[in-house]
C-alpha atoms as a PDB file:
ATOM      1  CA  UNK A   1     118.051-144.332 -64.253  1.00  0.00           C
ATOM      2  CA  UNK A   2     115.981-141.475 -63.198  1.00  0.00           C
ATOM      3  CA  UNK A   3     113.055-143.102 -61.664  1.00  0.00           C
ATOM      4  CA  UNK A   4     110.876-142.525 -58.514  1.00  0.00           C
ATOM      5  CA  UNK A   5     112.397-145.196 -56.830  1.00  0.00           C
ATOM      6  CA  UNK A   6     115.602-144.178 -57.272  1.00  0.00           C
ATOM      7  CA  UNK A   7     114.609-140.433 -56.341  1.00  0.00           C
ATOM      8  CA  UNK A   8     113.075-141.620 -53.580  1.00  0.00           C
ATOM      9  CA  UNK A   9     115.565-143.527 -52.026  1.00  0.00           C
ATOM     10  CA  UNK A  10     117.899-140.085 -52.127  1.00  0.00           C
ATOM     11  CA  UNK A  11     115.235-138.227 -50.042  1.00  0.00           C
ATOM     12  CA  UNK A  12     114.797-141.263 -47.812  1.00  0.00           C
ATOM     13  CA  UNK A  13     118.199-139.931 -46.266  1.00  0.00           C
ATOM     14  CA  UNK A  14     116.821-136.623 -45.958  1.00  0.00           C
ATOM     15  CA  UNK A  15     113.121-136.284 -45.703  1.00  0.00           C
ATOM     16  CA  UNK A  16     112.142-139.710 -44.922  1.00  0.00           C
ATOM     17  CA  UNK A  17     108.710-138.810 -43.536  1.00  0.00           C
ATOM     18  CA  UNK A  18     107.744-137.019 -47.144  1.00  0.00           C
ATOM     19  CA  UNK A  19     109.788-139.703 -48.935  1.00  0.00           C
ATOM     20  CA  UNK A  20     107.162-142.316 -46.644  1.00  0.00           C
ATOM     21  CA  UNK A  21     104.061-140.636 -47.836  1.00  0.00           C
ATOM     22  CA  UNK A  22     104.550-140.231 -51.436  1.00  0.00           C
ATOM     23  CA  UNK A  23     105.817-144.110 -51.288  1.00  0.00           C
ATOM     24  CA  UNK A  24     102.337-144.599 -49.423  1.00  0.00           C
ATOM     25  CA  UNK A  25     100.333-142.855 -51.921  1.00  0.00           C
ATOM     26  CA  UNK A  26     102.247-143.981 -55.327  1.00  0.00           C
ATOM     27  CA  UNK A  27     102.766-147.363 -54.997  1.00  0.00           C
ATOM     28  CA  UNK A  28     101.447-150.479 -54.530  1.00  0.00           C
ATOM     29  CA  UNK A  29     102.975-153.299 -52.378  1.00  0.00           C
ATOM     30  CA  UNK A  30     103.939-155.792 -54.907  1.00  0.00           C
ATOM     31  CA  UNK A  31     104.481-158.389 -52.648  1.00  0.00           C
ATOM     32  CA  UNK A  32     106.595-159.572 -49.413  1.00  0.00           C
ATOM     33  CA  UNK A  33     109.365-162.200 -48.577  1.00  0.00           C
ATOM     34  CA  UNK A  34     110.500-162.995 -45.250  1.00  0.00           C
ATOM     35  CA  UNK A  35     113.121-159.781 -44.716  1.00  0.00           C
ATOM     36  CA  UNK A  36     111.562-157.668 -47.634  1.00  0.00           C
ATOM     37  CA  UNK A  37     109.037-155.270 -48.848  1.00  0.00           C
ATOM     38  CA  UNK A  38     108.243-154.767 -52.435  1.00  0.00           C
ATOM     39  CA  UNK A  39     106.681-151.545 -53.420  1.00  0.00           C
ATOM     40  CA  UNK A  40     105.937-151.080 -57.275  1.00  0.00           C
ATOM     41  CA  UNK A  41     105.262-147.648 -58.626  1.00  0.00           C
ATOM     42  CA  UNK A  42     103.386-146.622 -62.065  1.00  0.00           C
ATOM     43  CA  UNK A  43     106.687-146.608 -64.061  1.00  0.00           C
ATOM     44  CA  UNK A  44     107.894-150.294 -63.236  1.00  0.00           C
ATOM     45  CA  UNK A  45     110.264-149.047 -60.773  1.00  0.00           C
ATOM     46  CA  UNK A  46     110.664-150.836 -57.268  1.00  0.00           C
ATOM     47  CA  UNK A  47     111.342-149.672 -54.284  1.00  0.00           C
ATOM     48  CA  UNK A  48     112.328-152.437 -51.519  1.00  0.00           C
ATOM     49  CA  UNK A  49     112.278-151.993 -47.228  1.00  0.00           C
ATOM     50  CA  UNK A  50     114.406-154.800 -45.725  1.00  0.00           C
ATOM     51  CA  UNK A  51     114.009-156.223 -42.380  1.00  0.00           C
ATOM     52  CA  UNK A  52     116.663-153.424 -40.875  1.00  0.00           C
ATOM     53  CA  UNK A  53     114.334-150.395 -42.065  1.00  0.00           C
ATOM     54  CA  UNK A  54     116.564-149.842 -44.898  1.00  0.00           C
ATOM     55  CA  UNK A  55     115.116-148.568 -48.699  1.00  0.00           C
ATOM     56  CA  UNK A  56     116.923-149.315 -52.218  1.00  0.00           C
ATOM     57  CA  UNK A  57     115.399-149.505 -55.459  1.00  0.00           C
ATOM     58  CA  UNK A  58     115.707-153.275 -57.355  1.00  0.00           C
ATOM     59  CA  UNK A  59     114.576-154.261 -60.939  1.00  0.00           C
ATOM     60  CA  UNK A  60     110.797-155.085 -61.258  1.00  0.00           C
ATOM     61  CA  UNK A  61     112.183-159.030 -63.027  1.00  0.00           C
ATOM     62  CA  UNK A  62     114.216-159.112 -60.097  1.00  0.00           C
ATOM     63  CA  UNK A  63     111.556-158.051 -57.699  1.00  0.00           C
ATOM     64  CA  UNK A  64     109.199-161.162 -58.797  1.00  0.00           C
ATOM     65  CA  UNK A  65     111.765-163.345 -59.140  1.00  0.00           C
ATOM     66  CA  UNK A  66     112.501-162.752 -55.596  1.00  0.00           C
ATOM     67  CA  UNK A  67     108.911-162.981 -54.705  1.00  0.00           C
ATOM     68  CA  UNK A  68     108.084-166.409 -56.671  1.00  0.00           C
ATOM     69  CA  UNK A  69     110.926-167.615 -55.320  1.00  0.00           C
ATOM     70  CA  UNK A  70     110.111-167.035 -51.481  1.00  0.00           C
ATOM     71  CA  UNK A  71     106.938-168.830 -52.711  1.00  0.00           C
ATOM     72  CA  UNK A  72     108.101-172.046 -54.110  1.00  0.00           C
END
């Protein structure tokens, strides 16, 4: 899948100031759980901090499901 979460989390490693902004400017937060940040840009794809500072891209379903689930 060649998505901007998925190409961002490859510059992460490398430019993760640059990789920050355009996550900053893109997306939106989708939503938060205890140890996770959901970022949602404008083609579905997901881009998720955890509580260690670390980025990887998840499935939007999987993203809410997470998310209604932290709320329930």
């Amino acid at each position: 899948m060649n998505n901007l979460a998925n190409r961002l989390t490859n510059v992460m490693d490398y430019h993760p100031t640059i990789a920050l902004a355009i996550i900053e400017d893109r997306s939106r937060l989708l939503g938060t759980t205890t140890h996770k940040d959901f970022f949602v840009f404008e083609d579905n794809s997901v881009i998720v901090r955890d509580s260690l500072g670390f980025w990887y891209t998840e499935t939007l379903e999987f993203a809410n499901y997470e998310i209604a689930e932290n709320w329930l």
